[in-house]
C-alpha atoms as a PDB file:
ATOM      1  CA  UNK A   1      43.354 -89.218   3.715  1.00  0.00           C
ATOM      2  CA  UNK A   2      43.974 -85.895   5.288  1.00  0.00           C
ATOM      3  CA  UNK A   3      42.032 -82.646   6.598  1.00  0.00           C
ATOM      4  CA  UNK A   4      42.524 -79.529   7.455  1.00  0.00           C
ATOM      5  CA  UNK A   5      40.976 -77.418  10.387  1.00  0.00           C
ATOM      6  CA  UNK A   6      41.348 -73.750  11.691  1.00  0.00           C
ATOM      7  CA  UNK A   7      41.964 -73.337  14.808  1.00  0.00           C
ATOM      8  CA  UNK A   8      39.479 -69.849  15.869  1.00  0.00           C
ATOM      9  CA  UNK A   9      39.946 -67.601  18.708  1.00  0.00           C
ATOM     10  CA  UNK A  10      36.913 -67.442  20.685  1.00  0.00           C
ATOM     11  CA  UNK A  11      37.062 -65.057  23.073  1.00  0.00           C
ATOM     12  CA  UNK A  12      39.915 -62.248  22.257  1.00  0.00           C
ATOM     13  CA  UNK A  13      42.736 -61.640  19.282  1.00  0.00           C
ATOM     14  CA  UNK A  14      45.188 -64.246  18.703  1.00  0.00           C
ATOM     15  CA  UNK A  15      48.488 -62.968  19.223  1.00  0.00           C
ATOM     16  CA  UNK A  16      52.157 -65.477  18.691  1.00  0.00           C
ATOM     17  CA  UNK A  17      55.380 -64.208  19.150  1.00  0.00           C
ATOM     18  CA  UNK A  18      57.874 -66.028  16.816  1.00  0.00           C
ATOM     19  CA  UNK A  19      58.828 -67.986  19.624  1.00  0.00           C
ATOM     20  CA  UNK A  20      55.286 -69.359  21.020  1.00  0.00           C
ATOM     21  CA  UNK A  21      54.260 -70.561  17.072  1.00  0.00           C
ATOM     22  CA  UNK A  22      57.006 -72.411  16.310  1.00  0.00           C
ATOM     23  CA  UNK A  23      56.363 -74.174  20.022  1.00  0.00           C
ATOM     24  CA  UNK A  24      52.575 -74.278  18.514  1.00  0.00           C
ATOM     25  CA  UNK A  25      54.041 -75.560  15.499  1.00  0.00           C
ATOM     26  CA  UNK A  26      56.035 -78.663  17.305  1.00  0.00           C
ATOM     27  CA  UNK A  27      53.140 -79.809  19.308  1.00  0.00           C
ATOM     28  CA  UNK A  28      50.378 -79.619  16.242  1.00  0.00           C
ATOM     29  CA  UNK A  29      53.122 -81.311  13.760  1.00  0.00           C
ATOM     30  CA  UNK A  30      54.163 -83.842  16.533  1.00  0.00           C
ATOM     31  CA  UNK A  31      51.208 -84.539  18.336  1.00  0.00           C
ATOM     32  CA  UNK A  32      48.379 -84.573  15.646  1.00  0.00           C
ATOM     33  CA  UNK A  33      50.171 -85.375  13.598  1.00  0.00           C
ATOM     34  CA  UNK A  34      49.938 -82.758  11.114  1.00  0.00           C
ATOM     35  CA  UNK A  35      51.463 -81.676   7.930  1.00  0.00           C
ATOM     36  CA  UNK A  36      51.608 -78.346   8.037  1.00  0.00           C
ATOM     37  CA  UNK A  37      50.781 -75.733  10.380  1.00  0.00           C
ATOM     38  CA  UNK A  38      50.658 -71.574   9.527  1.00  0.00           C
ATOM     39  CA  UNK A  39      49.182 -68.975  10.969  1.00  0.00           C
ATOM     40  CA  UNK A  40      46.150 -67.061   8.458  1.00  0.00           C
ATOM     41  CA  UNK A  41      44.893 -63.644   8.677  1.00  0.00           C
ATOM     42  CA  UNK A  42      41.605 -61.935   8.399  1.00  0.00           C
ATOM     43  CA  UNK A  43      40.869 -63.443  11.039  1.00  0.00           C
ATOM     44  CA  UNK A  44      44.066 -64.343  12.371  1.00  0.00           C
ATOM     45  CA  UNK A  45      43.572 -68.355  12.700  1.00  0.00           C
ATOM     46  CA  UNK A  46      46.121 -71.034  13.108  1.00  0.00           C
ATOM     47  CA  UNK A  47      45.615 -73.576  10.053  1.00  0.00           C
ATOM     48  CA  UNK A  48      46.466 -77.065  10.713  1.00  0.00           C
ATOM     49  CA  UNK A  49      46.548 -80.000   7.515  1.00  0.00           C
ATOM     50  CA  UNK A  50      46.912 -83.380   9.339  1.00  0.00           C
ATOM     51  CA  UNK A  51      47.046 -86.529   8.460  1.00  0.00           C
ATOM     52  CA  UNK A  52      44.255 -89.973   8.683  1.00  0.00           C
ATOM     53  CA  UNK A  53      41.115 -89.677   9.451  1.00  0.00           C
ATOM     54  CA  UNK A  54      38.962 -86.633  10.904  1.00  0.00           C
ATOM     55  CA  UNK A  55      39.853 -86.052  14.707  1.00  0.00           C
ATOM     56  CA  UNK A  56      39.898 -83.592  17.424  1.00  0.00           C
ATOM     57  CA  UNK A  57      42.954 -82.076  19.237  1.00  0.00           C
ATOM     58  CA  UNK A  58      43.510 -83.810  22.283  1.00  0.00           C
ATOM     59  CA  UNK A  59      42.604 -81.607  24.810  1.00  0.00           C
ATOM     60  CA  UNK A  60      46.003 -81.713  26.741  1.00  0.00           C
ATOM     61  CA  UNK A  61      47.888 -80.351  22.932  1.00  0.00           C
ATOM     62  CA  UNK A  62      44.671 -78.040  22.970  1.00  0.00           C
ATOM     63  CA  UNK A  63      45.329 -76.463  26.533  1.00  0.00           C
ATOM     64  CA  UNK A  64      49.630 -76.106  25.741  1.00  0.00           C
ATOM     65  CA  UNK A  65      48.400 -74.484  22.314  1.00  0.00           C
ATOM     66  CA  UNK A  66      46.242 -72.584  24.103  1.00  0.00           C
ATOM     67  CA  UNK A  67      48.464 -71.318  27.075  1.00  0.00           C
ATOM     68  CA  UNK A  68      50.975 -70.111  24.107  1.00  0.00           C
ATOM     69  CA  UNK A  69      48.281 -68.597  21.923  1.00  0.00           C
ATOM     70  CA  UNK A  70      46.850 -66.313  25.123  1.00  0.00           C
ATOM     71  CA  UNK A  71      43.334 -67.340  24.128  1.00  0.00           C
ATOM     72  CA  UNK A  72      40.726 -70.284  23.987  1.00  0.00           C
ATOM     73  CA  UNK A  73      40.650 -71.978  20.658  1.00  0.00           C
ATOM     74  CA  UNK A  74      38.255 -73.321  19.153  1.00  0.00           C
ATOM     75  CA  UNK A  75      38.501 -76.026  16.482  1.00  0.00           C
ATOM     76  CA  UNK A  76      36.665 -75.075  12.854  1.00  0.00           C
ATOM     77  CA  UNK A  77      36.607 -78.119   9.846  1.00  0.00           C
ATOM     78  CA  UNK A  78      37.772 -76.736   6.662  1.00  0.00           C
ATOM     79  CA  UNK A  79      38.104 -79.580   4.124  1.00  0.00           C
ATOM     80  CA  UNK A  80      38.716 -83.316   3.622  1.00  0.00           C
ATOM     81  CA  UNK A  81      40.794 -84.770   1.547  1.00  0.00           C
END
C-alpha cells in the first residue's frame, strides 16, 4: 500500500534552493520512507508518495524539513493507494 501527502506552507511562501530540496529530498526518501518526493506549484507544495500504511512525519524529519524549507509545514492527505 502506499499514499501520498502534500506537505503545505502555513504561514509564508515556500522557498528551496537546489541545495536545501535535495537535503529535503534525503530525509523524506530515507526517513519516511518515501518513493518519491517533488516540489508542485500553484501553491508551491512539497509532494511526498511513501510507502505502508498512512502515517505522519516524525516530528524530528518535520522540524529538519522545516528549518530547510524557511517555513512551518503542514501535512495535507492526498490519496491512498
Amino acid at each position: 500500500m502506499a499514499y501520498t501527502f502534500d506537505l503545505v506552507p502555513t504561514d509564508g511562501d515556500l522557498c528551496l534552493t537546489d541545495e536545501a530540496l535535495n537535503k529535503v529530498r534525503y530525509h523524506l526518501l530515507e526517513s519516511q520512507p518515501a518513493t518519491r518526493v517533488r516540489v508542485m506549484g500553484d501553491p508551491l507544495r512539497i509532494r511526498v508518495r511513501a510507502q505502508g500504511r498512512w502515517a505522519e512525519v516524525a516530528p524530528g524529519v518535520l522540524a529538519r524539513v522545516e528549518e530547510l524549507a524557511g517555513v512551518s509545514l503542514e501535512q495535507v492527505p492526498v490519496r491512498r493507494w
